[in-house]
Structure formats: C-alpha cells, structure tokens
N, C-alpha and C. Protein backbone atom coordinates (compact mmCIF):
# COMPACT_ATOMS: atom_id res chain seq x y z
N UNK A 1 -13.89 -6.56 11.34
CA UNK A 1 -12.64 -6.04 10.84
C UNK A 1 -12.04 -5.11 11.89
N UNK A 2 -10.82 -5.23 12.23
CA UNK A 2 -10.13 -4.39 12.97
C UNK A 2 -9.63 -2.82 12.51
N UNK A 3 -9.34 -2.14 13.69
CA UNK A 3 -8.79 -0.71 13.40
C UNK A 3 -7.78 -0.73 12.54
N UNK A 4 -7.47 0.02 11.69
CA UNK A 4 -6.53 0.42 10.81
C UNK A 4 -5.47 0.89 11.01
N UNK A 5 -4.14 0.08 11.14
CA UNK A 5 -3.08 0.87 11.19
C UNK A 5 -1.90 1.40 10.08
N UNK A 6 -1.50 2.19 10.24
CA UNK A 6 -0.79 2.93 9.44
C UNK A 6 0.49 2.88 10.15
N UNK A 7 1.31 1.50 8.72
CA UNK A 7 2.85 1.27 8.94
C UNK A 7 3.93 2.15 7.96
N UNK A 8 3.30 3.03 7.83
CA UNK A 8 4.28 4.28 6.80
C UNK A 8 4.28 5.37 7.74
N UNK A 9 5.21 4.96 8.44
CA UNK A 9 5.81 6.34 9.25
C UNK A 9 6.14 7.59 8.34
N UNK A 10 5.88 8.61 8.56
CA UNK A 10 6.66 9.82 8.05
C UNK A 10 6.89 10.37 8.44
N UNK A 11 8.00 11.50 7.82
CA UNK A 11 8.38 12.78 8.99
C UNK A 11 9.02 13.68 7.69
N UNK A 12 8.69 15.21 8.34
CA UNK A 12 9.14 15.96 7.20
C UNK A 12 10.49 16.77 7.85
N UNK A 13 11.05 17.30 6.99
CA UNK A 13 12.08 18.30 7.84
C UNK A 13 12.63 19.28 6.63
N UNK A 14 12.98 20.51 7.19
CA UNK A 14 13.80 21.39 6.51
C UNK A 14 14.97 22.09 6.78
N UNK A 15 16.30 21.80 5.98
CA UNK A 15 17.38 21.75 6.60
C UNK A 15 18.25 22.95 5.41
N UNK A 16 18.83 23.65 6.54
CA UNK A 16 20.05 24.96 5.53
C UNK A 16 20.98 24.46 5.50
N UNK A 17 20.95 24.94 4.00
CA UNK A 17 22.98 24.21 4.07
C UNK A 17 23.76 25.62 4.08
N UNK A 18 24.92 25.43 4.39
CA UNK A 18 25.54 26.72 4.92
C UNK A 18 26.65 26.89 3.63
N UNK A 19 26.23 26.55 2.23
CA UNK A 19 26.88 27.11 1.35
C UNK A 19 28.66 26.99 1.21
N UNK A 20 29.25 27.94 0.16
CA UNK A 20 30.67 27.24 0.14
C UNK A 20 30.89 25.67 0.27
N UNK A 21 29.61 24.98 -0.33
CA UNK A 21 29.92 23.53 -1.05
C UNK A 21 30.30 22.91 0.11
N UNK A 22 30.29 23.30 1.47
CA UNK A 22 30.23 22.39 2.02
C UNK A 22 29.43 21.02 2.35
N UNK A 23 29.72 20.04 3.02
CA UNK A 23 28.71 18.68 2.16
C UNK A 23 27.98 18.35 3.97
N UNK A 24 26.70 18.71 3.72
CA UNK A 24 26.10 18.24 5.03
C UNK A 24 24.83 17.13 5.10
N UNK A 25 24.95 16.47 5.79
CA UNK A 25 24.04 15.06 5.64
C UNK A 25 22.65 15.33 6.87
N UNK A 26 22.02 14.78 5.87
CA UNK A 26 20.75 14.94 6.45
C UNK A 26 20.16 14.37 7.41
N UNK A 27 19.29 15.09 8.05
CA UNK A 27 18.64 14.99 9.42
C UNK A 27 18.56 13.23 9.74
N UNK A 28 18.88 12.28 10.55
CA UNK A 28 18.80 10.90 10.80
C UNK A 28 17.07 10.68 11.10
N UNK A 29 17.09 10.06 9.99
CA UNK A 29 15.06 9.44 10.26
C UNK A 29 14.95 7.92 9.93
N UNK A 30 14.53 6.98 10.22
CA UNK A 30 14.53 5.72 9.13
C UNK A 30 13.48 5.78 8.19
N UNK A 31 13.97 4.64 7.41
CA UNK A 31 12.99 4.96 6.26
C UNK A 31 13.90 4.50 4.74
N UNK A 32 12.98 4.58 4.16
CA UNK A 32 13.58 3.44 2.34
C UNK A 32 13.57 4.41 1.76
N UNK A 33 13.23 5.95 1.69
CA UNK A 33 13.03 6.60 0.56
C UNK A 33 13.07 8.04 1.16
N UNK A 34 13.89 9.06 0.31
CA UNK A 34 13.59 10.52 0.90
C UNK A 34 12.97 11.48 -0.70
N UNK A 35 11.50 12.10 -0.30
CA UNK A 35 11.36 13.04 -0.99
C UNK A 35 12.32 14.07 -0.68
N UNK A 36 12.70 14.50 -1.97
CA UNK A 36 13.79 15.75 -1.88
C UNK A 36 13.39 17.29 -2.37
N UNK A 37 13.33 18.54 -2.24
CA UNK A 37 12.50 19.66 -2.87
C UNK A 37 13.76 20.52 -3.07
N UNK A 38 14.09 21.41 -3.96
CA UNK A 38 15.18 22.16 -3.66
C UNK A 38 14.55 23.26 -3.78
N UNK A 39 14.16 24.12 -2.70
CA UNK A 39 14.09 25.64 -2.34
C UNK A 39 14.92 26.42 -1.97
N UNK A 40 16.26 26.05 -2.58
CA UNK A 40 17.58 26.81 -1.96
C UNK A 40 17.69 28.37 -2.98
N UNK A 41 17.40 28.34 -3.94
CA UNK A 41 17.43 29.23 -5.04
C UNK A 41 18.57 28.82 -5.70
N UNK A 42 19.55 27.85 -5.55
CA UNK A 42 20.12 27.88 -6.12
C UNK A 42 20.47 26.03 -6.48
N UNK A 43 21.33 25.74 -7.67
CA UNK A 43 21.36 24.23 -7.66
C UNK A 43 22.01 23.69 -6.58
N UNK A 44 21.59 22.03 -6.14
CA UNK A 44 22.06 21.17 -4.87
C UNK A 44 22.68 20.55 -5.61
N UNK A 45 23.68 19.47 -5.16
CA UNK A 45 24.34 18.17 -5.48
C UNK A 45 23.83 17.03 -3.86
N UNK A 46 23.71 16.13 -4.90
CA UNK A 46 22.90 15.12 -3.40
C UNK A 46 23.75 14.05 -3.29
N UNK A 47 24.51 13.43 -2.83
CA UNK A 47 25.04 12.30 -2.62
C UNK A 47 25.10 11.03 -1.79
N UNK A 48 25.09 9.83 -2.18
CA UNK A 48 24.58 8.82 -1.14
C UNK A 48 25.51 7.83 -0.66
N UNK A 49 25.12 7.03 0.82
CA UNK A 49 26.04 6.38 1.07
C UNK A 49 27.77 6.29 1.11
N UNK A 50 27.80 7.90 1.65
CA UNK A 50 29.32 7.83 1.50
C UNK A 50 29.98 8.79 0.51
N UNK A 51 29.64 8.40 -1.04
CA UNK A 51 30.43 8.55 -1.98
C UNK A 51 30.38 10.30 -2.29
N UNK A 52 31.29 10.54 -2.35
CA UNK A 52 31.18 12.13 -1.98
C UNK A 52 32.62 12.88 -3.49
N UNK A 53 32.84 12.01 -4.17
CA UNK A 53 33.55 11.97 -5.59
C UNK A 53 32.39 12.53 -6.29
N UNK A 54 33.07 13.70 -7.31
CA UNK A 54 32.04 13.80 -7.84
C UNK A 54 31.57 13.56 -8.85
N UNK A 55 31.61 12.80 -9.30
CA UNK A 55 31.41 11.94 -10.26
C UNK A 55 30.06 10.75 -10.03
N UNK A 56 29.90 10.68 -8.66
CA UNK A 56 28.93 10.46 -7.75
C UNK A 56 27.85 11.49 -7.45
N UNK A 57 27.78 12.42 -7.80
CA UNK A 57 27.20 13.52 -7.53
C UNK A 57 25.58 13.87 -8.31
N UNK A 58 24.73 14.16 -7.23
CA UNK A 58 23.75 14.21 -8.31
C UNK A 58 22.72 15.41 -8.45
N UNK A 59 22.91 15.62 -9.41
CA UNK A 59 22.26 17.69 -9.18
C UNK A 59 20.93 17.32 -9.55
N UNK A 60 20.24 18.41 -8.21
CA UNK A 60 19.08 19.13 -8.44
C UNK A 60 18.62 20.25 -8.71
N UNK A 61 18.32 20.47 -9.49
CA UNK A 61 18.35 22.36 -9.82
C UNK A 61 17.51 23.09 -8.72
N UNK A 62 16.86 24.53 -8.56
CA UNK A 62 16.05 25.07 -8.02
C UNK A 62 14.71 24.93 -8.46
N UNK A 63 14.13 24.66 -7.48
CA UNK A 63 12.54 24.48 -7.50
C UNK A 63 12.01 23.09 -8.38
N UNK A 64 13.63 21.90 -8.44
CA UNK A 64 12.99 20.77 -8.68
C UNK A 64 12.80 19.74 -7.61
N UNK A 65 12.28 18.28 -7.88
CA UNK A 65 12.31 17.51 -6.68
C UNK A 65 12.66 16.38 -7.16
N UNK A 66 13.37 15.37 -6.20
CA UNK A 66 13.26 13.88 -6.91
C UNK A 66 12.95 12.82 -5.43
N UNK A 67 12.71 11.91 -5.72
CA UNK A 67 12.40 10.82 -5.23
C UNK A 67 13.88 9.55 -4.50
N UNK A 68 14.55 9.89 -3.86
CA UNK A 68 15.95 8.79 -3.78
C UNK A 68 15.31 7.57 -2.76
N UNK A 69 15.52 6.49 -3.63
CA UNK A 69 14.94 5.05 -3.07
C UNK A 69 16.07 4.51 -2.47
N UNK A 70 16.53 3.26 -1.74
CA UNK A 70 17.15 2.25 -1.51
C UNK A 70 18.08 2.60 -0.22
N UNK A 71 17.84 3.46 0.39
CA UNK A 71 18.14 3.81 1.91
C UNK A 71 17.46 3.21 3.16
N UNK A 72 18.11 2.82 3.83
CA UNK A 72 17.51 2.94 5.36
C UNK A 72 17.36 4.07 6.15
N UNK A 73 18.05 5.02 6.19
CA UNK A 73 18.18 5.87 6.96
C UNK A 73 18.48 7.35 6.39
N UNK A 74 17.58 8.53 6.75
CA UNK A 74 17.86 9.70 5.89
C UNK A 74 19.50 9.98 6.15
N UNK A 75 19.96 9.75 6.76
CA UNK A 75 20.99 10.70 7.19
C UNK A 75 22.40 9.78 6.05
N UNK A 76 21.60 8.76 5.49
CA UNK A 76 22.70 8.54 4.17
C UNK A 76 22.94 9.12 2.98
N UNK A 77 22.07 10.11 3.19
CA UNK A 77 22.13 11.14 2.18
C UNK A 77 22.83 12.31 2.40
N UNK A 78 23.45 13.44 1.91
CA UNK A 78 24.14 14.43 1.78
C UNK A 78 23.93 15.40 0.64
N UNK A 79 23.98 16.18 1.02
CA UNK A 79 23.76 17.36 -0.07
C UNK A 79 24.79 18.52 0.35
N UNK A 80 25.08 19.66 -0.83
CA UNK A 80 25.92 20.55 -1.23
C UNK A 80 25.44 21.47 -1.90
N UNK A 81 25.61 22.55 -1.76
CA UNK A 81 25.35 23.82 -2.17
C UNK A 81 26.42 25.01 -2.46
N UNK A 82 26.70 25.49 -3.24
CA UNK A 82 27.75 26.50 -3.43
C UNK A 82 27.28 27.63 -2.91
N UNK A 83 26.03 28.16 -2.85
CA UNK A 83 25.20 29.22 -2.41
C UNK A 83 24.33 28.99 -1.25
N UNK A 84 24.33 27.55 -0.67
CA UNK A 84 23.66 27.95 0.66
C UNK A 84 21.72 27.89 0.34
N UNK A 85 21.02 27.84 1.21
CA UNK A 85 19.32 27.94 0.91
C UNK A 85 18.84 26.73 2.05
N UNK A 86 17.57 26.89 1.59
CA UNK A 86 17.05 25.52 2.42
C UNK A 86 16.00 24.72 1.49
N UNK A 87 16.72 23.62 1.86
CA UNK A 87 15.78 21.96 1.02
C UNK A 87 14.85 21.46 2.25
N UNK A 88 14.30 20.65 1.43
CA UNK A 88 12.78 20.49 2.03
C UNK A 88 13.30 18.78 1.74
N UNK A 89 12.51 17.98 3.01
CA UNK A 89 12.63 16.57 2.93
C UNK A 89 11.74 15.89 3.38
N UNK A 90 11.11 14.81 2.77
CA UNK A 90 9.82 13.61 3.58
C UNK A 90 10.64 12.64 3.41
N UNK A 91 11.07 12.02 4.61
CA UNK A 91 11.58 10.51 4.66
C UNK A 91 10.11 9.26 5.47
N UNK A 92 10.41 8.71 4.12
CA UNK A 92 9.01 7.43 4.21
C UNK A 92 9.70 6.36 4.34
N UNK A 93 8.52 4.88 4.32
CA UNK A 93 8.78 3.71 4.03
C UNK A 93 8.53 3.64 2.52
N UNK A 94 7.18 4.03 2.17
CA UNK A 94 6.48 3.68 0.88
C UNK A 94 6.34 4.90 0.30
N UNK A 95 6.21 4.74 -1.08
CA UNK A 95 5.41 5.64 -2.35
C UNK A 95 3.84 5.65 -2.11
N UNK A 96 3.64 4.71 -0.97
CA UNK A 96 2.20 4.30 -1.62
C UNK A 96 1.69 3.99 0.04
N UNK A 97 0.79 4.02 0.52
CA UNK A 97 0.25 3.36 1.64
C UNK A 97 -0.74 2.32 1.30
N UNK A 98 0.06 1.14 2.06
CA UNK A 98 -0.10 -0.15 1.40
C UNK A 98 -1.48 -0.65 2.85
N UNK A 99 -2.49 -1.18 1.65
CA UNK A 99 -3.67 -1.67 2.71
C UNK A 99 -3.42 -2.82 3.41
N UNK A 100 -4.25 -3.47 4.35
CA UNK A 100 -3.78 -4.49 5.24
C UNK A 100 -5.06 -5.32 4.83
C-alpha cells in the first residue's frame, strides 16, 4: 500500500472588517466550502456570489458559526458589519477527509 495523501487542502485566515457596513470579501483561497466563526462582538451579514441586496443577506450573530457550501473560491463570499471586529475562516474542499 502506498503513502497517504491528503487531497483536502486547507487554510485558515482571520480577517477585520472595518465596520460602517461596509461589504468586504474574503481573503481568495480555493475550495467548495468556508467555515465561518463570528468573533466580531457584534452581528455579520455574509453574502455570496455577488448578490449584495439585502434580502440576500445572511446574518450571523456573535460567537456563532456556519458552514457555506457550493463555492469555488473564498473570496465569493462577503461579509458586513455595522461595528467592525474580526471573523475567523477555514476554506476546505471537504466536511470530511475522504480515504483513498
């Protein structure tokens, strides 16, 4: 049996948003999926692919996290803050590290 490789790249990052709701998109990583953490102290709005209506908009409160699937690339994501803080991010392939 051969060496084991590991095709679930990851990478973590932590990014400030500079508050007054301005809308800043996240660090460029590839990848299908971004863990999201909100340590801003205050609530985020996350938005994807563009759509920046808010009605499109999707809140995370403080000190919750969610899971956003169906991306290629972190930086299709965006987030907003009225108060500013810093979010926490893992952009993966998988939920799961898949055996060979």
């Amino acid at each position: 049996m051969g060496e084991y490789i590991n095709l679930n790249k990851c990478k973590s990052f932590n990014q400030t948003l500079p508050g007054a709701s301005a809308l800043t998109a996240l660090s460029s990583q590839i990848c299908s999926e971004v863990i999201m953490v909100n340590r801003s102290g205050g609530d985020i709005i996350l938005f994807d692919s563009g759509n920046t209506a808010a009605e499109n908009g999707f809140l995370l409160a403080n000190a919750e996290s969610v899971t956003m699937r169906g991306v290629t690339n972190s930086d299709q994501l965006s987030a907003t803050s009225a108060s500013g803080g810093t979010i926490y991010y893992r952009a993966q392939y998988y939920s799961n590290n898949p055996s060979r």
